[in-house]
PDB file of N, CA and C in Angstrom:
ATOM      1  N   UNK A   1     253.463  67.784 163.085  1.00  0.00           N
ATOM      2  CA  UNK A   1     252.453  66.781 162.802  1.00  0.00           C
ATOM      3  C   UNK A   1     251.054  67.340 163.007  1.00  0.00           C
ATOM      4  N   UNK A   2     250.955  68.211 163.935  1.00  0.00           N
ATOM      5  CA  UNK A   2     249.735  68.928 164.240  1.00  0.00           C
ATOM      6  C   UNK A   2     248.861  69.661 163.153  1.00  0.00           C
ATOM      7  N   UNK A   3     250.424  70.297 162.159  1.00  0.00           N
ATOM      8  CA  UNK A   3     249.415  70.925 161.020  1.00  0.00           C
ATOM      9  C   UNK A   3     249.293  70.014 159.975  1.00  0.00           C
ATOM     10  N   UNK A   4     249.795  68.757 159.935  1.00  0.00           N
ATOM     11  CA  UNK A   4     248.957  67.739 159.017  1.00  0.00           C
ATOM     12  C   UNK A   4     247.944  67.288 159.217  1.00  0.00           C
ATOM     13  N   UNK A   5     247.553  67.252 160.421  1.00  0.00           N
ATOM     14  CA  UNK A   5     245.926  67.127 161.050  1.00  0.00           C
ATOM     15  C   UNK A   5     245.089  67.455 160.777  1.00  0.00           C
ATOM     16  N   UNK A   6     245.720  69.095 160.497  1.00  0.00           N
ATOM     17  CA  UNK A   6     244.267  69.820 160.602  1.00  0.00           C
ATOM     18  C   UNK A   6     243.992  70.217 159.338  1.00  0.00           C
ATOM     19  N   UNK A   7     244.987  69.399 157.614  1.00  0.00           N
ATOM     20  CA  UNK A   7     245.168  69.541 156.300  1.00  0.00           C
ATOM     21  C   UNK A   7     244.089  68.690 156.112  1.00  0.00           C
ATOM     22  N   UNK A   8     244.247  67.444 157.058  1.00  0.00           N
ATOM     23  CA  UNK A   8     243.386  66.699 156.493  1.00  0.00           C
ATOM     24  C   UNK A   8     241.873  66.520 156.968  1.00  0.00           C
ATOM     25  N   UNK A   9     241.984  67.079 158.441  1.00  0.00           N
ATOM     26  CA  UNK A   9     240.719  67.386 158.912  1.00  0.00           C
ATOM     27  C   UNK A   9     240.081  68.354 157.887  1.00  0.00           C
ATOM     28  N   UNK A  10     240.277  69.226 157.258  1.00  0.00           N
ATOM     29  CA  UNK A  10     239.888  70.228 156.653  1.00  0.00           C
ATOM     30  C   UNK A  10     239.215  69.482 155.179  1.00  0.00           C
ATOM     31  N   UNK A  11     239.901  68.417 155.028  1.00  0.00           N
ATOM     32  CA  UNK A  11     239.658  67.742 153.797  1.00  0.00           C
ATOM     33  C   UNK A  11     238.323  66.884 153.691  1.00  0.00           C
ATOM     34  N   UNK A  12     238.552  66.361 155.165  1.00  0.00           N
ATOM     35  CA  UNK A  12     237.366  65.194 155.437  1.00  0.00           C
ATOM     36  C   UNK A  12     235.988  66.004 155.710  1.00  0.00           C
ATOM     37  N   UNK A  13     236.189  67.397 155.934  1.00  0.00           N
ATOM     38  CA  UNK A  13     235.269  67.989 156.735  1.00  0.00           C
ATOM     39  C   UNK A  13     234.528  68.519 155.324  1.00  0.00           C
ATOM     40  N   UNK A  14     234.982  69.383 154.500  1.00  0.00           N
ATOM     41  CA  UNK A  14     234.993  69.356 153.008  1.00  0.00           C
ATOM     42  C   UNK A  14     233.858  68.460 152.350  1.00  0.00           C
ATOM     43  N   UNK A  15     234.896  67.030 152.300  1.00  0.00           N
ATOM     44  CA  UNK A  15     234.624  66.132 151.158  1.00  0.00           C
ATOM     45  C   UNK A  15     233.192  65.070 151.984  1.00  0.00           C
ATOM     46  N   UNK A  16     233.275  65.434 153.302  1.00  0.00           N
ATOM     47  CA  UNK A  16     231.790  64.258 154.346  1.00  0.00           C
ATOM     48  C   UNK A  16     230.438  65.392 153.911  1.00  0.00           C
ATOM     49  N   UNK A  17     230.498  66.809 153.907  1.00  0.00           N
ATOM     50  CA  UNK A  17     229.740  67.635 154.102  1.00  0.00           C
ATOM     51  C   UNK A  17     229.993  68.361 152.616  1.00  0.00           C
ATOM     52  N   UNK A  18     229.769  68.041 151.441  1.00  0.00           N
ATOM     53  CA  UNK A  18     229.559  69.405 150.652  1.00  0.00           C
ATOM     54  C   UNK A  18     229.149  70.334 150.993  1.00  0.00           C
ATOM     55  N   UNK A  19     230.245  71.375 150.809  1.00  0.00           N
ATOM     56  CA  UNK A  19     230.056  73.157 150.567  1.00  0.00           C
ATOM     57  C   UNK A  19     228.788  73.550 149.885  1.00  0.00           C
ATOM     58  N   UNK A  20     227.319  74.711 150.715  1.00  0.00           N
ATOM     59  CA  UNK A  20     226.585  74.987 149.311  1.00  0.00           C
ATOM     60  C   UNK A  20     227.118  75.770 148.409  1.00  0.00           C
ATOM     61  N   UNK A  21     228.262  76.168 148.026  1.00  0.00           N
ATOM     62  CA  UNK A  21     228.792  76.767 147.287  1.00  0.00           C
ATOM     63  C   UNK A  21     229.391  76.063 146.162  1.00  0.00           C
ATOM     64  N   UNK A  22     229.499  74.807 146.038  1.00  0.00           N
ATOM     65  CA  UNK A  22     229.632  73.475 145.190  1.00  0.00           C
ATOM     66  C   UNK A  22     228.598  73.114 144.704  1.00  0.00           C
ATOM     67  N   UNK A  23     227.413  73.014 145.468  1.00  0.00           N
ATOM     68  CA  UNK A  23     226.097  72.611 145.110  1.00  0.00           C
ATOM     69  C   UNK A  23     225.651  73.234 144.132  1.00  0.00           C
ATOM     70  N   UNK A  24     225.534  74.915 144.355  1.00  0.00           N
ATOM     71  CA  UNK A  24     225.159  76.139 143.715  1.00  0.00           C
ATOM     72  C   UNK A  24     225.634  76.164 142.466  1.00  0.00           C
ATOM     73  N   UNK A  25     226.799  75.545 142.578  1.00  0.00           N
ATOM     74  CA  UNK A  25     227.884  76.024 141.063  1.00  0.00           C
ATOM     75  C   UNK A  25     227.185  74.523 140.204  1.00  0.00           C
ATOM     76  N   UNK A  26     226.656  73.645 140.205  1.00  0.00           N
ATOM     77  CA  UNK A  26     225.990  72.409 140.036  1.00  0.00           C
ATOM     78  C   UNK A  26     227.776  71.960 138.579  1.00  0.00           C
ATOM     79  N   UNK A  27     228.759  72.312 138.951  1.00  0.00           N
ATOM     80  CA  UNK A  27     229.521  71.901 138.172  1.00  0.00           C
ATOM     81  C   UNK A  27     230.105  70.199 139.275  1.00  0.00           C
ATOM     82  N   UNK A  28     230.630  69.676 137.823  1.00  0.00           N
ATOM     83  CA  UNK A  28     230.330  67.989 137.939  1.00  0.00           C
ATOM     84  C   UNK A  28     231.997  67.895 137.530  1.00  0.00           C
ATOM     85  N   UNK A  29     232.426  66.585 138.205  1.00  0.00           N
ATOM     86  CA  UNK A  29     233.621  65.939 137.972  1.00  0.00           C
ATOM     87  C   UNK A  29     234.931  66.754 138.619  1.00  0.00           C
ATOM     88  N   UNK A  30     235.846  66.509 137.440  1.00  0.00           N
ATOM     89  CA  UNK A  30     237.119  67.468 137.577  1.00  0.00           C
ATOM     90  C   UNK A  30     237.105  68.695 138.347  1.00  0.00           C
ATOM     91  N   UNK A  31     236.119  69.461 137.643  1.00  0.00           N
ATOM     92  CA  UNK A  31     235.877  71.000 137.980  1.00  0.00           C
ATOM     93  C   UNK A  31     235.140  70.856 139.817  1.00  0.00           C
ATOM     94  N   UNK A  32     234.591  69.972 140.346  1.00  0.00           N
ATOM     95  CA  UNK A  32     233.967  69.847 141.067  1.00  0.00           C
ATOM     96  C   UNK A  32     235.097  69.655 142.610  1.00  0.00           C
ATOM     97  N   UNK A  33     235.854  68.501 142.162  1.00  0.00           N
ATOM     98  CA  UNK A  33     237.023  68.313 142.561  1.00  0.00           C
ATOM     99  C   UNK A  33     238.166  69.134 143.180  1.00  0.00           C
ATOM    100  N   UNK A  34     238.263  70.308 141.786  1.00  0.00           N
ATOM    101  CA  UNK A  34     239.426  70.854 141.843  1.00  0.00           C
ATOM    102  C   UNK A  34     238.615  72.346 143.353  1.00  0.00           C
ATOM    103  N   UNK A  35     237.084  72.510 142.858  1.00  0.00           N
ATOM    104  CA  UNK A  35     236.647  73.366 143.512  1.00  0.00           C
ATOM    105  C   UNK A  35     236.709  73.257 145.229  1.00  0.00           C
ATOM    106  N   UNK A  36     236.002  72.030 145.672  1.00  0.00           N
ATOM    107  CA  UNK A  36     236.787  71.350 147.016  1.00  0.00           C
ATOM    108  C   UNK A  36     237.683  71.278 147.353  1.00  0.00           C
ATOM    109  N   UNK A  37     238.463  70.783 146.740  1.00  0.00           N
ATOM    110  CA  UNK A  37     240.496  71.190 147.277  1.00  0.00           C
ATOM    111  C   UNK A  37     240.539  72.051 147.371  1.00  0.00           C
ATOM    112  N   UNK A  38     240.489  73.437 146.922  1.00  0.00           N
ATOM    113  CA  UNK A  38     240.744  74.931 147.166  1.00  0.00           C
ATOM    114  C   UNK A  38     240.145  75.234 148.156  1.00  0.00           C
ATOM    115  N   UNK A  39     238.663  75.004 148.676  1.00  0.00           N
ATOM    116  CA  UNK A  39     237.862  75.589 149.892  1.00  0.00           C
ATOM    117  C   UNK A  39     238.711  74.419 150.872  1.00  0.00           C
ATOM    118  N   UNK A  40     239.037  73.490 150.758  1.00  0.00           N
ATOM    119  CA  UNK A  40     239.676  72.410 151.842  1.00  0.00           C
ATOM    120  C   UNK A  40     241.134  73.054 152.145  1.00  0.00           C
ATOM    121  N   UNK A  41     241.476  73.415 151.124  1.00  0.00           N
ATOM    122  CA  UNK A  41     243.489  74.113 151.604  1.00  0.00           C
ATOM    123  C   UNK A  41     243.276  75.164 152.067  1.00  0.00           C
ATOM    124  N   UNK A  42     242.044  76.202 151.919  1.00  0.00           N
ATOM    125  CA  UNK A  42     241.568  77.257 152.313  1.00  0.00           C
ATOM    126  C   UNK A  42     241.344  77.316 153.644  1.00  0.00           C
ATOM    127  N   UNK A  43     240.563  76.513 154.244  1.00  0.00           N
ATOM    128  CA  UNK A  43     240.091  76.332 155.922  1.00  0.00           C
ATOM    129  C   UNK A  43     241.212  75.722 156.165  1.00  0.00           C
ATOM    130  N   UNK A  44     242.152  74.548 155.272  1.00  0.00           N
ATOM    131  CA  UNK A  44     243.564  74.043 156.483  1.00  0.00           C
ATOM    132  C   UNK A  44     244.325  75.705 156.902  1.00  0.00           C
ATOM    133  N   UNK A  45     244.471  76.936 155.317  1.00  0.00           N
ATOM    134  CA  UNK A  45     244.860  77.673 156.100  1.00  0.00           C
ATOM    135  C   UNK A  45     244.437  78.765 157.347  1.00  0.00           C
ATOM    136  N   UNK A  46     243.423  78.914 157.311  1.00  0.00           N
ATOM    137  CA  UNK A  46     242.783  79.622 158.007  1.00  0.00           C
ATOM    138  C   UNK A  46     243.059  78.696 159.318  1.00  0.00           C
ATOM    139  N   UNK A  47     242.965  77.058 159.734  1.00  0.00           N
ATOM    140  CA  UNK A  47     243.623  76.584 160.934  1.00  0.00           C
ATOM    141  C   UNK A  47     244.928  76.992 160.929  1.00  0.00           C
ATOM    142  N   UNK A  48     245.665  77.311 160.007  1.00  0.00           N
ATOM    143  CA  UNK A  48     247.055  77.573 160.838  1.00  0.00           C
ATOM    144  C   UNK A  48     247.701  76.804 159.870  1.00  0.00           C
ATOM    145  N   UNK A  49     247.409  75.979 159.206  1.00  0.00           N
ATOM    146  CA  UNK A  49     248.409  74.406 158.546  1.00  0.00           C
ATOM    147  C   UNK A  49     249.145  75.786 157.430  1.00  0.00           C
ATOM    148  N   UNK A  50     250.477  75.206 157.476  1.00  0.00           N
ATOM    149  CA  UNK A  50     251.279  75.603 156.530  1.00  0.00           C
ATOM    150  C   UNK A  50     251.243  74.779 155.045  1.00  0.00           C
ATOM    151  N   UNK A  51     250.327  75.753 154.397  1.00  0.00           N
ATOM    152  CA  UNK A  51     250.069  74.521 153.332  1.00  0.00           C
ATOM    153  C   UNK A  51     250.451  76.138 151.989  1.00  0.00           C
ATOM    154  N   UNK A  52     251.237  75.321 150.883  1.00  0.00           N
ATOM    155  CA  UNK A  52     252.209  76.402 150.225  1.00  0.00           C
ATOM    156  C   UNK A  52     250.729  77.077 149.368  1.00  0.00           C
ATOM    157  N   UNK A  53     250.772  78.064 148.774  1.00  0.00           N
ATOM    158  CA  UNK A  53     250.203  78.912 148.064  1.00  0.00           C
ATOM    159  C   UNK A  53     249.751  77.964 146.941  1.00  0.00           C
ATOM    160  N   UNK A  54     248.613  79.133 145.944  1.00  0.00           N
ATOM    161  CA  UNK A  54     248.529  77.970 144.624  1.00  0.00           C
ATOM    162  C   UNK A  54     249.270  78.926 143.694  1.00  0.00           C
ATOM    163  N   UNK A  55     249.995  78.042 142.940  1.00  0.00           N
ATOM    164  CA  UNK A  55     250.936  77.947 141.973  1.00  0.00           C
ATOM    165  C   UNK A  55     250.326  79.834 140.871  1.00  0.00           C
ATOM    166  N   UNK A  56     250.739  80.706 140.589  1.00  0.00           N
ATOM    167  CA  UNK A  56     250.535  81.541 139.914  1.00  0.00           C
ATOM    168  C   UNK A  56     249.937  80.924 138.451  1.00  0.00           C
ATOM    169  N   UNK A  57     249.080  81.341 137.908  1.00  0.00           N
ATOM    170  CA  UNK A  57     248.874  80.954 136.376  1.00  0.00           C
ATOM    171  C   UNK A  57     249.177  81.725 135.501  1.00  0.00           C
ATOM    172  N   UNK A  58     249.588  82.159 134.064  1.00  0.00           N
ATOM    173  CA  UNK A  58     250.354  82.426 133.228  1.00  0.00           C
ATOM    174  C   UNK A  58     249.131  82.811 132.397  1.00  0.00           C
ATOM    175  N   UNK A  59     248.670  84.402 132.088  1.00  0.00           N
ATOM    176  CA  UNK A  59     247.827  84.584 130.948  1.00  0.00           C
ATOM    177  C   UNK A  59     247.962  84.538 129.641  1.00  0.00           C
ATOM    178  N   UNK A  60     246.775  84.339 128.901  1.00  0.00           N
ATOM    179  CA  UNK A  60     247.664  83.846 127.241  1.00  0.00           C
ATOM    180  C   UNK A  60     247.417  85.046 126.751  1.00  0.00           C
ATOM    181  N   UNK A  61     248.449  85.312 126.086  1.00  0.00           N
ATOM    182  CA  UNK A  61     248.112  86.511 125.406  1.00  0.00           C
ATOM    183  C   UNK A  61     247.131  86.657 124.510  1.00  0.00           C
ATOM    184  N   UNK A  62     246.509  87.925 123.917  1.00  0.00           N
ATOM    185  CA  UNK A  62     245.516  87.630 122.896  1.00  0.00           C
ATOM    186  C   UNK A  62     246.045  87.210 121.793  1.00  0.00           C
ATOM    187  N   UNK A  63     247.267  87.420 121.197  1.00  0.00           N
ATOM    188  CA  UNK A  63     247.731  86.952 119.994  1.00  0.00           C
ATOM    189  C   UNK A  63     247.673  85.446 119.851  1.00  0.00           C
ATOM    190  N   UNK A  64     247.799  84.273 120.723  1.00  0.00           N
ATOM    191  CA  UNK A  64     247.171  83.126 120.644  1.00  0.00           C
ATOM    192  C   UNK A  64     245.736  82.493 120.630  1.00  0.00           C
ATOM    193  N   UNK A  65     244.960  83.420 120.895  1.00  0.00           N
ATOM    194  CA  UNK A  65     243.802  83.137 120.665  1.00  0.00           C
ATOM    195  C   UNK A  65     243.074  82.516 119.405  1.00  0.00           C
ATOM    196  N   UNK A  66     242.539  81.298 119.410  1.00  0.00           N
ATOM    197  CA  UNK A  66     242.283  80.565 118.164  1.00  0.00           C
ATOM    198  C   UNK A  66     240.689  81.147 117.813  1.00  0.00           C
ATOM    199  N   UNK A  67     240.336  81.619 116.923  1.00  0.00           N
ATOM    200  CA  UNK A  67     238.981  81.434 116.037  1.00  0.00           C
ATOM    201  C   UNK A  67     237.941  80.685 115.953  1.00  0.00           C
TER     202      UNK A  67
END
């Protein structure tokens, strides 16, 4: 239970105090969002919280590339 604490402490601490590194990027919405969750799962891990990896992403090849 201890390292759900400190998942979400990490979250509140995050989302009460914007990062200037959010500010800087002056990106808005979704992108803004997704950028906070990563620095927030980032410091839960750095406390210790066992929080799983992010998911690998899949490059497109150039042959799909649209025009």
């Amino acid at each position: 239970m201890a390292k759900n604490s400190e998942v979400s402490k990490a979250f509140h601490e995050v989302y009460n105090k914007v990062p200037k590194t959010v500010k800087a990027t002056g990106k808005t919405g979704k992108a803004k969002q997704a950028m906070m969750t990563a620095i927030a799962l980032s410091k839960a891990r750095q406390a210790g919280a066992s929080v799983p990896e992010a998911p690998k992403t899949r490059k497109r090849s150039s042959t799909n590339r649209s025009f």
